[in-house]
N, C-alpha and C. Protein backbone atom coordinates (compact mmCIF):
# COMPACT_ATOMS: atom_id res chain seq x y z
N UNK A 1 51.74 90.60 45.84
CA UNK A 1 51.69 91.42 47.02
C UNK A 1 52.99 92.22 47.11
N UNK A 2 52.71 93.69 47.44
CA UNK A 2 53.86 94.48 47.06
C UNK A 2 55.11 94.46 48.59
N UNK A 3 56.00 94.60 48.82
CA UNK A 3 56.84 94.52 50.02
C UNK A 3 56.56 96.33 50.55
N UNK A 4 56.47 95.47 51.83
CA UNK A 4 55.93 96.84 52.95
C UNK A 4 57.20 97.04 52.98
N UNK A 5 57.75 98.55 53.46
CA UNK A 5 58.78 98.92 53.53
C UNK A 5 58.81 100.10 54.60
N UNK A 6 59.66 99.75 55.43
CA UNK A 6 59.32 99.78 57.44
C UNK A 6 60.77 101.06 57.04
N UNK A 7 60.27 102.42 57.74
CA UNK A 7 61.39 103.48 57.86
C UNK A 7 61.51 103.60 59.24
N UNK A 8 62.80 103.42 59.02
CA UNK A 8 62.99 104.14 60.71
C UNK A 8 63.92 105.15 61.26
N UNK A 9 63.28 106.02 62.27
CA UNK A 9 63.74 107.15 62.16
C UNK A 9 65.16 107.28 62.87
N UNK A 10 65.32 108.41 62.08
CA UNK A 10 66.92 108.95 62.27
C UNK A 10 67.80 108.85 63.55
N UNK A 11 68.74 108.10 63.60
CA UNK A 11 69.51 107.87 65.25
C UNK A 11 69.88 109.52 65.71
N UNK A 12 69.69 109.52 66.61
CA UNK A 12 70.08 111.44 67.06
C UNK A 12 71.88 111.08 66.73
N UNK A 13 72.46 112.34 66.64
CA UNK A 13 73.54 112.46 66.36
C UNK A 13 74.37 112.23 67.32
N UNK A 14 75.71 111.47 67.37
CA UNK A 14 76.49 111.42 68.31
C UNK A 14 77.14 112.13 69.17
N UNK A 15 77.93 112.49 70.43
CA UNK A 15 78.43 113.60 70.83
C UNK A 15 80.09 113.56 70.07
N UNK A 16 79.97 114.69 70.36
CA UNK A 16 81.99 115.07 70.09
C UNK A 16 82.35 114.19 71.04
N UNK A 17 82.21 114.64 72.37
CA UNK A 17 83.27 114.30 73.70
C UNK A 17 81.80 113.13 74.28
N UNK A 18 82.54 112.44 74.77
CA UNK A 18 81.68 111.01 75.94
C UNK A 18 81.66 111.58 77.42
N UNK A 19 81.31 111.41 78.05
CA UNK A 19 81.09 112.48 79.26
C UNK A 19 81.65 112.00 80.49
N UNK A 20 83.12 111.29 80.22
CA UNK A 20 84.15 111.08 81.37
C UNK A 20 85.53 111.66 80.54
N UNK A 21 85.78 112.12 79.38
CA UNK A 21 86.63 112.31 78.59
C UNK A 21 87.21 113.52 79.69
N UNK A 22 86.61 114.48 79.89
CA UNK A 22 87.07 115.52 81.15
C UNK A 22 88.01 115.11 82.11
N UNK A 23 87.13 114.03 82.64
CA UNK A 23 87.52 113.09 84.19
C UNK A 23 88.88 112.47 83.49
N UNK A 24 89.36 112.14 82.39
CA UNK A 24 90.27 111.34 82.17
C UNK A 24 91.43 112.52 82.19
N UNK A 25 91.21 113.40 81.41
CA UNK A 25 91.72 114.39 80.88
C UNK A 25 92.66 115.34 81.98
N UNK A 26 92.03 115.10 83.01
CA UNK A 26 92.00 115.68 84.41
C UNK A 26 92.81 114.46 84.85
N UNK A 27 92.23 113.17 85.23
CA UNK A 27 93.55 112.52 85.87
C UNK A 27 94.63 112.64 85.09
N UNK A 28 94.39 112.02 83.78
CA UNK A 28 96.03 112.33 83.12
C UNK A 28 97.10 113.40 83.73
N UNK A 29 96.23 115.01 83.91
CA UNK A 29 97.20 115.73 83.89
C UNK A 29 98.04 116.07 85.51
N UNK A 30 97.17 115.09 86.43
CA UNK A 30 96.96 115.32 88.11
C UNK A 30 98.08 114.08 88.06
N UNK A 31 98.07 113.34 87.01
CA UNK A 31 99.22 112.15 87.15
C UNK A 31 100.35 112.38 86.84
N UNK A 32 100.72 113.20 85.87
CA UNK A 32 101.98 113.75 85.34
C UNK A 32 102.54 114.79 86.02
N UNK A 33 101.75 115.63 86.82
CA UNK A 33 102.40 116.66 87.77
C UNK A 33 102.80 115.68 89.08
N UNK A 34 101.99 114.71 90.07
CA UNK A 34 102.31 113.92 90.53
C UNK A 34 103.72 113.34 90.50
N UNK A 35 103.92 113.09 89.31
CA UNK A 35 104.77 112.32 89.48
C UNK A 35 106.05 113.07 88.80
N UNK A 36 105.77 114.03 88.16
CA UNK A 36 107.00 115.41 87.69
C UNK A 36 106.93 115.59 89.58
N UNK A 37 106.58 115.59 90.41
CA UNK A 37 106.57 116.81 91.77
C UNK A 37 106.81 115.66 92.90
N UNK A 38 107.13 114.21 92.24
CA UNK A 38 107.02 113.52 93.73
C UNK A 38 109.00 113.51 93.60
N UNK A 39 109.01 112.47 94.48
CA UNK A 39 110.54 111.60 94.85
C UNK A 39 110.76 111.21 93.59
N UNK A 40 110.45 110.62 92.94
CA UNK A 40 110.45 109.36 91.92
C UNK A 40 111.41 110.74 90.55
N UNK A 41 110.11 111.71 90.58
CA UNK A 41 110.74 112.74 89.44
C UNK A 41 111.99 113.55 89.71
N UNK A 42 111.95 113.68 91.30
CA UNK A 42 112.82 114.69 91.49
C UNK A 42 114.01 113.95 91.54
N UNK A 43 114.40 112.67 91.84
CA UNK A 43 115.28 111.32 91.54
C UNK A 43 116.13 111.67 90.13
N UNK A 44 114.64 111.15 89.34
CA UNK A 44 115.51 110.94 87.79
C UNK A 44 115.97 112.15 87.47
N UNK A 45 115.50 113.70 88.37
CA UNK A 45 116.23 114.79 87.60
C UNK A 45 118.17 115.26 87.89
N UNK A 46 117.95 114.33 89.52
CA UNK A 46 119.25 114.37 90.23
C UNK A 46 119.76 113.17 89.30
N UNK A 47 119.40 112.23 89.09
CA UNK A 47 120.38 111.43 87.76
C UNK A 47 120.49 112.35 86.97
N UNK A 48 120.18 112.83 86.47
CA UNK A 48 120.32 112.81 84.83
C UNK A 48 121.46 114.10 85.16
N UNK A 49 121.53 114.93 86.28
CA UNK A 49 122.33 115.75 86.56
C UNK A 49 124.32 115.50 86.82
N UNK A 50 123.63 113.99 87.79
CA UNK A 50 125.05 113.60 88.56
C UNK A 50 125.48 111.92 87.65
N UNK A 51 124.56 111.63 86.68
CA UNK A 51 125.18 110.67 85.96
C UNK A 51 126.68 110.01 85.89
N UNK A 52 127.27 109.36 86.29
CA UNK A 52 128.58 108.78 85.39
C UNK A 52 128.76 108.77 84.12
N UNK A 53 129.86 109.30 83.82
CA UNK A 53 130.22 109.04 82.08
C UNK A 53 131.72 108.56 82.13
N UNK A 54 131.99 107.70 81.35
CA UNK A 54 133.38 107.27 81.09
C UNK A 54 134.17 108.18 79.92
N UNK A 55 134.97 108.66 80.05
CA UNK A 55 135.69 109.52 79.01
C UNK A 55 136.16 108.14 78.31
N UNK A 56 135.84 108.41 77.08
CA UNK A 56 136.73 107.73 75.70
C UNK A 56 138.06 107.77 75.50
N UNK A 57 138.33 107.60 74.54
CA UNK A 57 139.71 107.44 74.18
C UNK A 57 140.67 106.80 73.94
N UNK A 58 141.90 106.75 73.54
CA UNK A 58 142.63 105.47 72.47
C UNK A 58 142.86 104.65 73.73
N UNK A 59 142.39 103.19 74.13
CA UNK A 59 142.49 102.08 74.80
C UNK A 59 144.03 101.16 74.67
N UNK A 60 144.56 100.80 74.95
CA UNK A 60 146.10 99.85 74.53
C UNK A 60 145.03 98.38 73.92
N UNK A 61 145.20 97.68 73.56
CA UNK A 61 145.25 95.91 73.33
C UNK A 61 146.22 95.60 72.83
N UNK A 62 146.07 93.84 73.28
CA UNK A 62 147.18 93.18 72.43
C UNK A 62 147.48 93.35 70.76
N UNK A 63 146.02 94.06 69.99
CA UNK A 63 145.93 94.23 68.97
C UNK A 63 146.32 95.25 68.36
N UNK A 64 146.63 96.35 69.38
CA UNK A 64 146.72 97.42 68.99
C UNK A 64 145.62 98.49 69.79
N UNK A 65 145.83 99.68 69.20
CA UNK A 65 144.96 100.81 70.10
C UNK A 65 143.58 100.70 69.38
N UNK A 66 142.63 100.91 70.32
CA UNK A 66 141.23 101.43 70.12
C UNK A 66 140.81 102.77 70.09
N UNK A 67 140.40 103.21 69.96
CA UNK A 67 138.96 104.39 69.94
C UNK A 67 138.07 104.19 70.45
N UNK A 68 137.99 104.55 71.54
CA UNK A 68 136.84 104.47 72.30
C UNK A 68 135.92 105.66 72.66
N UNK A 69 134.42 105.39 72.34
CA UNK A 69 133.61 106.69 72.43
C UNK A 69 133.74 107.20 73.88
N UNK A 70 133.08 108.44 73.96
CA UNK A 70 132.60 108.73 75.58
C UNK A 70 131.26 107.74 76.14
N UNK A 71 131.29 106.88 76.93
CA UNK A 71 130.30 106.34 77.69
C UNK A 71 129.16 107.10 78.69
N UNK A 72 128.03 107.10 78.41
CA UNK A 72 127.16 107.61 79.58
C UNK A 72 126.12 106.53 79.86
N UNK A 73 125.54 107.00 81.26
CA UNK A 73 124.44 105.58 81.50
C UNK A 73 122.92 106.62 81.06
N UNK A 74 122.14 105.77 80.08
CA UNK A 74 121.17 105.94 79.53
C UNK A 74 119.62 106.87 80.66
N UNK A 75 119.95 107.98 80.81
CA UNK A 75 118.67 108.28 81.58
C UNK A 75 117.03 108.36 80.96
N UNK A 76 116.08 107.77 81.67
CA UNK A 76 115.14 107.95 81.42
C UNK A 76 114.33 108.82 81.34
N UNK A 77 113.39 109.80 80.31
CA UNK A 77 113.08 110.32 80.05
C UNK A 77 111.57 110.41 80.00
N UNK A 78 110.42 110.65 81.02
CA UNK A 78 109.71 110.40 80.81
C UNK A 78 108.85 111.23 79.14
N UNK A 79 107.89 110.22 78.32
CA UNK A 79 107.37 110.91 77.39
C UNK A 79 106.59 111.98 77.51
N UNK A 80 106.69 113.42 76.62
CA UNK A 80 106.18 114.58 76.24
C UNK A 80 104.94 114.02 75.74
N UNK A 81 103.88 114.35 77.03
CA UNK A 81 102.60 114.40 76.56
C UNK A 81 102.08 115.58 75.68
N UNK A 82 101.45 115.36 74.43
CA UNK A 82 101.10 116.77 73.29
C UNK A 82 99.33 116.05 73.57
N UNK A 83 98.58 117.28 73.20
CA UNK A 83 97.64 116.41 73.04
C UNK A 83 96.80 115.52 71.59
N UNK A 84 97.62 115.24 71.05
CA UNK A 84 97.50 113.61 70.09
C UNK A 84 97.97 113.15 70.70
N UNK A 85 99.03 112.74 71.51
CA UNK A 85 99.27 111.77 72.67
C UNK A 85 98.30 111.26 73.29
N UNK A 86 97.85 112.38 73.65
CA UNK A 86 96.73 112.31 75.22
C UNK A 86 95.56 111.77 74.47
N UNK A 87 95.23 111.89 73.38
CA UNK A 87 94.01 111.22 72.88
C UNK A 87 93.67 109.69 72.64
N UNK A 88 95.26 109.51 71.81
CA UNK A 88 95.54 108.24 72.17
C UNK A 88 95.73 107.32 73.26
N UNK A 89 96.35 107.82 74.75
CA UNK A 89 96.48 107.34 75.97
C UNK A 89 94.64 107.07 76.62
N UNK A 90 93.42 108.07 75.83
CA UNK A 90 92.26 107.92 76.27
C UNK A 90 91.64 106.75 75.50
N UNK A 91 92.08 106.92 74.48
CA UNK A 91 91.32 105.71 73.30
C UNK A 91 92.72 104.15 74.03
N UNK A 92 93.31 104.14 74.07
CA UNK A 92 93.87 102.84 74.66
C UNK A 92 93.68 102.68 76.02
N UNK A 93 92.83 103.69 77.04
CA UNK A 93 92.24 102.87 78.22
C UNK A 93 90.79 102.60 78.24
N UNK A 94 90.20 102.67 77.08
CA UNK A 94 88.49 102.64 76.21
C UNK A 94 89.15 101.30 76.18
N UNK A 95 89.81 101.21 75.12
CA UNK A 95 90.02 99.80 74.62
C UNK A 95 90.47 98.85 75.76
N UNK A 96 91.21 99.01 76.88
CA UNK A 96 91.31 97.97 77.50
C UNK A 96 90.26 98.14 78.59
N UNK A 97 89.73 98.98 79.02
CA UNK A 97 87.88 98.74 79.65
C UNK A 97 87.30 98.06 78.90
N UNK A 98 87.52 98.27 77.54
CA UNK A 98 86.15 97.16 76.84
C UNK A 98 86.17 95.60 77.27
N UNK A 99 87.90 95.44 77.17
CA UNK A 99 87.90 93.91 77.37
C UNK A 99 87.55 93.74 78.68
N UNK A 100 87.38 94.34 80.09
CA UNK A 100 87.50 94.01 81.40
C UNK A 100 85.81 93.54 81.52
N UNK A 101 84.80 94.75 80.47
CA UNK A 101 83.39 93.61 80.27
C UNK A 101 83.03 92.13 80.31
N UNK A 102 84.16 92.25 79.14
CA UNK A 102 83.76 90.80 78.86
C UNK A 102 84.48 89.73 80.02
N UNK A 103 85.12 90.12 81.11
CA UNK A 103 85.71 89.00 81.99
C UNK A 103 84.47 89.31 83.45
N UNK A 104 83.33 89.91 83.18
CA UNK A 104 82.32 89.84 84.54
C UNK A 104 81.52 88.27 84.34
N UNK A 105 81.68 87.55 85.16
CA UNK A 105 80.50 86.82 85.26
C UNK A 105 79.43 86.82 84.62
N UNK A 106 78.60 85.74 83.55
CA UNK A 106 77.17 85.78 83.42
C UNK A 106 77.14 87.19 82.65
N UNK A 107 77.35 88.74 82.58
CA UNK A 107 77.48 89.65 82.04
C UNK A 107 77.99 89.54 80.66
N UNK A 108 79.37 89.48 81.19
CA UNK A 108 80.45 89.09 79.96
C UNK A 108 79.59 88.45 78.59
N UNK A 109 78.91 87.19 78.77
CA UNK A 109 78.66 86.47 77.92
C UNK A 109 77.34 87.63 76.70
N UNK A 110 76.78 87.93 77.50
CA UNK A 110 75.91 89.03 77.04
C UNK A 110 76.67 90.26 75.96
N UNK A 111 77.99 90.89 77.03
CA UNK A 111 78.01 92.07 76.58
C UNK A 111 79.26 92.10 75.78
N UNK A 112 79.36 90.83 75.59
CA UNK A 112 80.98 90.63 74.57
C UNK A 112 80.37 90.79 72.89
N UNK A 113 80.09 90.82 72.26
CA UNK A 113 79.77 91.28 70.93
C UNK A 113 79.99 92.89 71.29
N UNK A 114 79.32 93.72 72.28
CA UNK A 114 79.24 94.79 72.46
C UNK A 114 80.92 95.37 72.55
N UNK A 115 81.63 94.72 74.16
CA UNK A 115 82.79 94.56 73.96
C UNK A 115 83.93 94.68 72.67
N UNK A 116 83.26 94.21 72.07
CA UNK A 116 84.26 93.63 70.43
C UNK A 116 84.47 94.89 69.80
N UNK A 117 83.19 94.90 69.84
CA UNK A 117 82.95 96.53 69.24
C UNK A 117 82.95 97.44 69.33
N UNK A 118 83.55 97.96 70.77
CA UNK A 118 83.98 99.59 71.33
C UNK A 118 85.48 98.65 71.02
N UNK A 119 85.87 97.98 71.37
CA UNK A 119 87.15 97.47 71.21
C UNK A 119 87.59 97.46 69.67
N UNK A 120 87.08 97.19 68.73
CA UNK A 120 87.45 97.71 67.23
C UNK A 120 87.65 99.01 66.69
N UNK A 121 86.77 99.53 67.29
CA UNK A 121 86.30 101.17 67.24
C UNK A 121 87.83 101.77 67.26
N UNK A 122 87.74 101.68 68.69
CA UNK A 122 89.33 102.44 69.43
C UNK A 122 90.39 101.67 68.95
N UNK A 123 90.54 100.84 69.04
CA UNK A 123 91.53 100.37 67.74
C UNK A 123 92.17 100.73 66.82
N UNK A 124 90.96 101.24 65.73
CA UNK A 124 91.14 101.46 64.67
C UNK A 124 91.40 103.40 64.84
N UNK A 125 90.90 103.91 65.76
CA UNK A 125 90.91 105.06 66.22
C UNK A 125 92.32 105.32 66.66
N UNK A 126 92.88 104.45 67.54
CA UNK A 126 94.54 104.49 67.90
C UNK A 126 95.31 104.44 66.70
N UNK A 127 94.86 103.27 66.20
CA UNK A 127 95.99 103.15 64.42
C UNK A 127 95.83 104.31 63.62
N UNK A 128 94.68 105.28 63.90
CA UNK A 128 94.54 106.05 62.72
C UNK A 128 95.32 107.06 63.38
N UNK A 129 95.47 107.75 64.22
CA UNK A 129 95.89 108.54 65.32
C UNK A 129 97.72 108.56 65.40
N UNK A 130 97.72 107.68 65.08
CA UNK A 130 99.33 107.41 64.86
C UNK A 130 100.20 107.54 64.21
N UNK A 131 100.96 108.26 63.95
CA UNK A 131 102.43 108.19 62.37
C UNK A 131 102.71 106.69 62.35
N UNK A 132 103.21 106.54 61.36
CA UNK A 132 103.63 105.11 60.95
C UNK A 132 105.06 104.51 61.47
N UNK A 133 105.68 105.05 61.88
CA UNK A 133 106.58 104.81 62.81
C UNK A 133 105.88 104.49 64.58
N UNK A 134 105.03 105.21 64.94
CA UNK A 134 104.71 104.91 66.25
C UNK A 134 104.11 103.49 65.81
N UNK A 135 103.22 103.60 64.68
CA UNK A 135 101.85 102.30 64.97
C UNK A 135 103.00 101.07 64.91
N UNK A 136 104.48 101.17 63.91
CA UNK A 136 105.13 100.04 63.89
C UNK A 136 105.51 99.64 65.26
N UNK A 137 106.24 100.62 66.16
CA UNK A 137 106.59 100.12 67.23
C UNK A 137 105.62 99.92 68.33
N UNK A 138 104.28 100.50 68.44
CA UNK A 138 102.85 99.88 69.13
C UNK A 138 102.62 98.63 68.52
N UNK A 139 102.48 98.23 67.43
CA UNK A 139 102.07 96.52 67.37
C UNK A 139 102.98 95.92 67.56
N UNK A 140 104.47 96.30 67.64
CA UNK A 140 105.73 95.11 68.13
C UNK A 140 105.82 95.66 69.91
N UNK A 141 104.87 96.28 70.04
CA UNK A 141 104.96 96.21 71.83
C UNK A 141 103.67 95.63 72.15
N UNK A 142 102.56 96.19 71.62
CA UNK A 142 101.07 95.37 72.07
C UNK A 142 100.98 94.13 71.75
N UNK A 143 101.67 93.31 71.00
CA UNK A 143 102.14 92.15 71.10
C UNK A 143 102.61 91.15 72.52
N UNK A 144 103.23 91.81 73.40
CA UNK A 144 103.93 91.13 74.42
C UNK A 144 103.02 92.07 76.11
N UNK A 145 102.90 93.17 75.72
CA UNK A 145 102.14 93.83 76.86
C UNK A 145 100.83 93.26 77.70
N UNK A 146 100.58 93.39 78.28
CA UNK A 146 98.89 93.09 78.82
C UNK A 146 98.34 93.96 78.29
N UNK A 147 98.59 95.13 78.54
CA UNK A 147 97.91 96.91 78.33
C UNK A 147 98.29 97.78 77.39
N UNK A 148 97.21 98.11 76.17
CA UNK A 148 97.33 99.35 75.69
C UNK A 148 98.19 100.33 75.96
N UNK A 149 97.64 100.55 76.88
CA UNK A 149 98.18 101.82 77.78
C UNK A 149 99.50 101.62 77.76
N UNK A 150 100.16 100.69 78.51
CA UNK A 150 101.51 100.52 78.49
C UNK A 150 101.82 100.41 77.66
N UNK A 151 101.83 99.99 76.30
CA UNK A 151 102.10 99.41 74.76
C UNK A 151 102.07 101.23 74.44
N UNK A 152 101.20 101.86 74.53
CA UNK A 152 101.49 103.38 74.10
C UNK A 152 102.17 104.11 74.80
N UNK A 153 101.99 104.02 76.12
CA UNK A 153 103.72 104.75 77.11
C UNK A 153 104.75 104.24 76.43
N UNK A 154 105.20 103.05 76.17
CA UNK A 154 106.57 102.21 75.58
C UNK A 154 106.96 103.49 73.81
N UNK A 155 105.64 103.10 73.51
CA UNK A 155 105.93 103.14 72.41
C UNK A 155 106.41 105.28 72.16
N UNK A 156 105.56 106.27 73.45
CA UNK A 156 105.94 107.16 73.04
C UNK A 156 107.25 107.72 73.81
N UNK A 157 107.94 106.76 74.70
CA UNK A 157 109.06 106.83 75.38
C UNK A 157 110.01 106.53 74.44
N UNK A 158 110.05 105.55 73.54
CA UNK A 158 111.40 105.39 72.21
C UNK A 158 111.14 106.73 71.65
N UNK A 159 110.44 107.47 71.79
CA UNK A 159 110.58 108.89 70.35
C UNK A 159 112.02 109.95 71.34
């Protein structure tokens, strides 16, 4: 008896964009003016203006004189969103929605394989997305983080 052989038809093609990618795209950029335009920004710009710095210069010791650099206190800089940034900041809040599935009640248990698997996806989508210098310092921060997200702010604030 010969083996029946079952075709099945073609999955329709995927989209480019998922149809909140806009909505994200849009808060992102309503968040960064926010917060470039609140107290908080207009703060770090008056630091970074009126900072302290210690002038350097040859020190006395019992040992003898030093050299001492000029001292300044480190201002924070928020990171230059480009958009490969921004793609990545969308694919690392995919990835941590996926996991928030799997913590519903009775749901979870169902939709965690599913979970796993938008969660691999973007993953592997963030790692690919990345120079090799960022992905090193994203897995020595997503290590200790709760959040993606934060693990990729960290990581594009050292550049």
């Amino acid at each position: 008896m010969p083996h029946r052989v079952i075709r099945l038809p073609n999955p329709p093609p995927l989209p480019d964009q998922l149809p909140f990618e806009d909505a994200v795209d849009r808060l992102l950029n309503r968040a960064a003016q926010a917060i470039e335009n609140s107290r908080v920004g207009a703060a770090l710009r008056r630091l970074e203006d009126s900072a302290p710095q210690l002038e350097g210069g040859p020190f006395p010791t019992p040992l003898g004189r030093i050299d001492l650099p000029n001292l300044s206190l480190p201002v924070p800089i928020p990171p230059a969103m480009d958009a490969r940034r921004k793609e990545i900041i969308k694919a690392c809040a995919a990835d941590d929605l996926s996991g928030l599935v799997e913590k519903i009640p009775w749901i979870g248990i169902i939709t965690a394989p599913l979970a796993d698997a938008i969660e691999d996806i973007f993953g592997a989508k963030i790692e690919e997305m990345m120079t090799p210098a960022e992905r090193a310092t994203f897995r020595e921060k997503d290590k200790v983080s709760p959040s993606t997200v934060v693990s990729a702010l960290q990581t594009f604030a050292r550049r």
